[in-house]
Protein backbone atom coordinates (compact mmCIF):
# COMPACT_ATOMS: atom_id res chain seq x y z
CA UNK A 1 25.78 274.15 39.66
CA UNK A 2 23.51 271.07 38.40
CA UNK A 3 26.44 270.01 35.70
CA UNK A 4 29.21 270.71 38.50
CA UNK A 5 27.36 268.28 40.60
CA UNK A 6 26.64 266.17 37.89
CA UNK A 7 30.15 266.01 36.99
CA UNK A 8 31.76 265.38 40.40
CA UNK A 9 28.91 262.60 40.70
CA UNK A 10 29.91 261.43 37.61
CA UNK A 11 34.03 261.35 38.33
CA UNK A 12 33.38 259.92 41.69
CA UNK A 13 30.82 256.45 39.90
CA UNK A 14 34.13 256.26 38.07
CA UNK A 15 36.73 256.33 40.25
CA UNK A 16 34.34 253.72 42.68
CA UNK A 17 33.85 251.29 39.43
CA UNK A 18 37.62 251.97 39.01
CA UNK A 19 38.22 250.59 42.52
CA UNK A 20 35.47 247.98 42.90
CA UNK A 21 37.47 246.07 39.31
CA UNK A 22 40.59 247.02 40.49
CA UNK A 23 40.12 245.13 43.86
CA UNK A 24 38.18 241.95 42.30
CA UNK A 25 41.26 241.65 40.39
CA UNK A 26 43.37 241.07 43.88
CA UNK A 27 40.27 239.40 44.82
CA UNK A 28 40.79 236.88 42.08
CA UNK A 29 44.87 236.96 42.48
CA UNK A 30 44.54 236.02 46.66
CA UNK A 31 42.35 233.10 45.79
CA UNK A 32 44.69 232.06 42.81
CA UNK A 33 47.42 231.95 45.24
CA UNK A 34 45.57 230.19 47.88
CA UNK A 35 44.71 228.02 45.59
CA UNK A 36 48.13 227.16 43.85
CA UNK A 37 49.63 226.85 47.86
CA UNK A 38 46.58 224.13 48.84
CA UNK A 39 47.77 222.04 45.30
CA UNK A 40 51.58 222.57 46.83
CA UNK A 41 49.98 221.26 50.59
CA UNK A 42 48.86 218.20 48.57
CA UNK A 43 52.18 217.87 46.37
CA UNK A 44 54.56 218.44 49.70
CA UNK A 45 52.67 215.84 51.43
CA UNK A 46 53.15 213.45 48.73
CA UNK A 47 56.71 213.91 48.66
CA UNK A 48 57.06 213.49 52.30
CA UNK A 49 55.35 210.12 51.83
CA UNK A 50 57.35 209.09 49.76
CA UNK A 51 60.72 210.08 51.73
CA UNK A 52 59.66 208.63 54.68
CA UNK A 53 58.79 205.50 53.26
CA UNK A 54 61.88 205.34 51.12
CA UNK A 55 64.38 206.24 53.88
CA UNK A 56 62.68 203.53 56.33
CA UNK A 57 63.19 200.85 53.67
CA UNK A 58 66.53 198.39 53.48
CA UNK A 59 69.12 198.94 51.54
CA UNK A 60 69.10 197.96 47.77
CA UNK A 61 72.12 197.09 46.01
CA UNK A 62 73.87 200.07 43.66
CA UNK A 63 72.29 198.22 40.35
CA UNK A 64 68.83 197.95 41.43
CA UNK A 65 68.69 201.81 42.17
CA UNK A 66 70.27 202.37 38.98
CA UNK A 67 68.05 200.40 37.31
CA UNK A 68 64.70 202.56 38.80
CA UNK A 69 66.85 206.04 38.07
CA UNK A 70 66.73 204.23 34.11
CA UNK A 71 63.00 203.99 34.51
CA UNK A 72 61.75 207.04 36.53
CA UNK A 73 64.89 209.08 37.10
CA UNK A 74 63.83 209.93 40.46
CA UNK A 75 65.40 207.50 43.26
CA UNK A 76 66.19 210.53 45.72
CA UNK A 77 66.18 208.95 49.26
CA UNK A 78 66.95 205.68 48.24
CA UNK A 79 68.60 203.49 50.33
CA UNK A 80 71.45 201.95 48.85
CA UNK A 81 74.66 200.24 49.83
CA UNK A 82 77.81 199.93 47.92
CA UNK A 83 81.71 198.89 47.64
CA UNK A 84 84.85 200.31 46.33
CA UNK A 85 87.90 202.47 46.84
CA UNK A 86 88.19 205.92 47.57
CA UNK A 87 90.03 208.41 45.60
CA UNK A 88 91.06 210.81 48.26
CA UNK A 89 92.99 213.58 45.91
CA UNK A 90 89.80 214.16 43.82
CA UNK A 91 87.57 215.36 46.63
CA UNK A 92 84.81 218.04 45.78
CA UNK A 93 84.17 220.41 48.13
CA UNK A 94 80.16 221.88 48.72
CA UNK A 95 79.94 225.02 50.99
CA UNK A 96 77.59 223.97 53.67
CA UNK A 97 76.34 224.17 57.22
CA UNK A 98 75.83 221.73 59.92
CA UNK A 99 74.92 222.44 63.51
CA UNK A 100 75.41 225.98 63.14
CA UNK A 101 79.02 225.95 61.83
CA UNK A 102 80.09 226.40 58.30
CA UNK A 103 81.91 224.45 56.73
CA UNK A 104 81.99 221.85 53.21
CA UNK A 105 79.88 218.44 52.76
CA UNK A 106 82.98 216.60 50.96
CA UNK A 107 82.08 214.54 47.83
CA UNK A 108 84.68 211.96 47.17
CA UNK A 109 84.80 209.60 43.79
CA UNK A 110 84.27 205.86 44.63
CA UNK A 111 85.64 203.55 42.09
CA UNK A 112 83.47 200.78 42.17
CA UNK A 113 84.91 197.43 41.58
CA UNK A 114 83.82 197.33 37.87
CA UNK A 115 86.14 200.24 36.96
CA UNK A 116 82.73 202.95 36.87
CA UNK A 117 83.00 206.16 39.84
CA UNK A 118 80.02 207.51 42.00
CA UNK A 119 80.61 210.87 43.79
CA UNK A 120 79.76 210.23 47.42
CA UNK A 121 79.15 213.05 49.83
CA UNK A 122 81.24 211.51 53.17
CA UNK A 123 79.65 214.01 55.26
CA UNK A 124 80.66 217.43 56.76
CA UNK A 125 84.15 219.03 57.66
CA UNK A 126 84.34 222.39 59.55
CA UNK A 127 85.73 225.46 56.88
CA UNK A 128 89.17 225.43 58.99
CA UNK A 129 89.36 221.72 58.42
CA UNK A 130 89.23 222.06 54.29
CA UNK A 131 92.55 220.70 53.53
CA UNK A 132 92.45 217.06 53.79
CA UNK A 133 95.93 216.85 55.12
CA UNK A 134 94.64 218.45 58.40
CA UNK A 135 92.19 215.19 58.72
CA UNK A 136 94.57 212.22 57.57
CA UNK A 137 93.09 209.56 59.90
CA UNK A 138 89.56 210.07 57.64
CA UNK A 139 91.17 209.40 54.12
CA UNK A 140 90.79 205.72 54.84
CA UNK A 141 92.35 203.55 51.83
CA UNK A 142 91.53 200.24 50.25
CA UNK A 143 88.04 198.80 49.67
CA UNK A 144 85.15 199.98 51.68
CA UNK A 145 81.29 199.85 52.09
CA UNK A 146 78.96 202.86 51.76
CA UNK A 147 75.95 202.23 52.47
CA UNK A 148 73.85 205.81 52.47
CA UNK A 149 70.68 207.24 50.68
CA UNK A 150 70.80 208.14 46.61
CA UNK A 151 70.39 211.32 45.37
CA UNK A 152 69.00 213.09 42.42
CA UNK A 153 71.31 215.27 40.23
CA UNK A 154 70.71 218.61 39.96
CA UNK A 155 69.33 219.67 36.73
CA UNK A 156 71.08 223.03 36.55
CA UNK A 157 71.42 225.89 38.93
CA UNK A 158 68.63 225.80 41.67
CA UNK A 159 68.86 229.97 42.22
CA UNK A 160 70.28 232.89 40.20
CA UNK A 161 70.46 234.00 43.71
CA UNK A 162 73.46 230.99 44.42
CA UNK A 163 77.14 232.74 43.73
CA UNK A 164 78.68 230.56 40.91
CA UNK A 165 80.89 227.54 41.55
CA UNK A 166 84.51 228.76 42.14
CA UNK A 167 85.96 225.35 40.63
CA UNK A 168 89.68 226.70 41.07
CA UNK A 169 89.45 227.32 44.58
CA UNK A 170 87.48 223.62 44.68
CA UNK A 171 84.34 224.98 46.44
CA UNK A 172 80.81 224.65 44.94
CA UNK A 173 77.63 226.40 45.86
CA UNK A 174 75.50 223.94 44.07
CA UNK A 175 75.97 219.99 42.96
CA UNK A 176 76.86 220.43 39.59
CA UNK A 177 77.31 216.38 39.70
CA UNK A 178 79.08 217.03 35.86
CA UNK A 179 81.91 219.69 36.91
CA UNK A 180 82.96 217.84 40.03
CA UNK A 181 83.52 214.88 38.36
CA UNK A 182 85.61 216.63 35.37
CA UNK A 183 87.67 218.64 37.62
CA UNK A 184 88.11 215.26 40.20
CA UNK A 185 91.09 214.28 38.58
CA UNK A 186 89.44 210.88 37.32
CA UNK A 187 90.79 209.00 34.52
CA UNK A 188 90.34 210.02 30.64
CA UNK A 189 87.03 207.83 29.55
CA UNK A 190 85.71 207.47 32.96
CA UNK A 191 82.03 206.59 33.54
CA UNK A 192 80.15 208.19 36.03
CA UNK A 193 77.16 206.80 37.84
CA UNK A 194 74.17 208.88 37.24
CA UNK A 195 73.13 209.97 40.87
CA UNK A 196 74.99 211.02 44.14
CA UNK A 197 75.12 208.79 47.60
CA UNK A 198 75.31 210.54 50.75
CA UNK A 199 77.02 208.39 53.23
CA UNK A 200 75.12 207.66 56.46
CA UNK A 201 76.43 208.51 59.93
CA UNK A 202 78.46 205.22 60.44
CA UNK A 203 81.61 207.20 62.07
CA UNK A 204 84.53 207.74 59.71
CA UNK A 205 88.23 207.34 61.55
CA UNK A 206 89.25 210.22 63.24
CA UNK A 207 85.16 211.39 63.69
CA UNK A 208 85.84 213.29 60.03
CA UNK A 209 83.75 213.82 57.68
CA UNK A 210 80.59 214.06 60.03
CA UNK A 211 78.48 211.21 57.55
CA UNK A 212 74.59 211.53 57.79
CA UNK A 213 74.11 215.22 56.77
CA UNK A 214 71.21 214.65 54.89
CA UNK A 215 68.37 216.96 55.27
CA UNK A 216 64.78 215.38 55.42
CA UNK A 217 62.43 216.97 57.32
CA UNK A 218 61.49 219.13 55.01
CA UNK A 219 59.56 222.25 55.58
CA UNK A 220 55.77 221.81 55.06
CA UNK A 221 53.90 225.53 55.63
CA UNK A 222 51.86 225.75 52.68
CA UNK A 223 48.96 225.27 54.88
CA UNK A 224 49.75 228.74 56.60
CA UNK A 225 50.17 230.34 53.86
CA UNK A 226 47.10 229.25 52.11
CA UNK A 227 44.94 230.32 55.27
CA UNK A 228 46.64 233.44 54.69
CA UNK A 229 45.94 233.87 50.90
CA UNK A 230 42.71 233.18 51.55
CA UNK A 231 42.31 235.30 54.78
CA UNK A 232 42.98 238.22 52.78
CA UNK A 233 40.99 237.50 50.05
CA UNK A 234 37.95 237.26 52.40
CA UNK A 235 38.89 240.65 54.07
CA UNK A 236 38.96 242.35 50.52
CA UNK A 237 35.50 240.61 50.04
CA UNK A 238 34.26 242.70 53.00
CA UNK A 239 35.38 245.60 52.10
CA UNK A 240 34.03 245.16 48.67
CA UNK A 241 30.84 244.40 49.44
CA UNK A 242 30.94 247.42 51.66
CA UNK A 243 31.55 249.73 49.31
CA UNK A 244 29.29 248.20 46.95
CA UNK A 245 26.27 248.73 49.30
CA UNK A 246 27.45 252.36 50.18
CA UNK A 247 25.88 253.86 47.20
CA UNK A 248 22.19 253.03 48.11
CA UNK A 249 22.53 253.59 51.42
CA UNK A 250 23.83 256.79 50.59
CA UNK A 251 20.22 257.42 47.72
């Protein structure tokens, strides 16, 4: 009976130390996280910074911007303002929503007046209203003024979980700035400006495309989710420590 004891005793020390190191690992994991979402708080903050003082700051003329993209590549929320002509029959089309409908940001090439293009995102079109030919009065010709904010390319594909671009149906799930230029029907040897503009909400004839689309308030909850990291990481503590103390309570 004294080794059967013994041994149960024994199994049951184990399977305790087994738990205790199993749960200071997730102990150690919960803080880690907590810790990692407090350094995104910090990072998320700086970035909204940033936007907001970018986006509240005049307009700077195309080669300034492209002169701070050549230094820092980053001039995403820039204000900018430009001039040249539309080329309506290269239009790019990114599936997108606005207000709750569905429907495409269009992304048209500008020629600029020194011969180079910039893809400009106009602004939203419902998904019935695709075809340009059902919105005529927007495809406004001869030399214009954008003025709108800069943005960043896109590096590659933000997701694996985004469906591929389906270029021959003209409808792209991500800015791949590259392929909508190739496929825009631009000249051979053209020259593409670096960065996209999206066009503010000055109203485009006909009210189509809806400019100002722009999303900037950002989502910020990495506070929440920090407290909650870190919330569970204290209630594993307690039940640690518990169990820890059990044994002498229990001699």
């Amino acid at each position: 009976m004294n080794g059967t004891t013994g041994s149960v005793a024994g199994r049951s020390r184990s399977r305790s130390a087994l738990l205790i190191g199993l749960g200071l690992v997730l102990f150690a994991v919960l803080i880690g996280l907590g810790t990692w979402q407090v350094q995104r708080l910090h990072w998320k903050e700086d970035l909204l910074a940033t936007i907001d003082k970018r986006t509240h700051s005049a307009p700077l003329p195309l080669a300034d911007i492209e002169r701070e993209f050549a230094a820092s590549h980053d001039v995403d929320y820039t204000p900018v303002t430009v001039t040249g002509t539309f080329l309506h029959q290269g239009e790019r089309h990114f599936f997108s929503t606005w207000q709750g409908d569905s429907g495409f940001n269009v992304y048209t090439p500008l020629q600029l007046e020194d011969g180079r293009f910039v893809l400009v995102n106009r602004g939203f079109v419902p998904y019935d209203l695709k075809d340009p030919a059902k919105r005529p009065k927007g495809e406004v010709a001869g030399k214009v003024t954008v003025t709108g904010l800069a943005r960043n390319p896109l590096p590659g594909k933000p997701s694996m979980m985004l469906p591929d671009n389906d270029v021959a149906k003209n409808i792209f799930y991500w800015k791949d700035r590259d392929v909508m230029a190739a496929t825009a029907g631009l000249p051979a040897g053209f020259v593409l400006v670096p960065f996209f503009i999206d066009a503010d909400k000055t109203p485009n004839p006909g009210g189509l495309p809806v400019g100002g689309v722009t999303i900037i308030d950002l989502p910020n909850n990495h506070l929440q989710y920090a407290v909650t990291w870190y919330g569970l990481a204290a209630a594993l503590a307690a039940v640690l420590i518990l169990r820890l103390r059990r044994p002498a309570k229990e001699g």
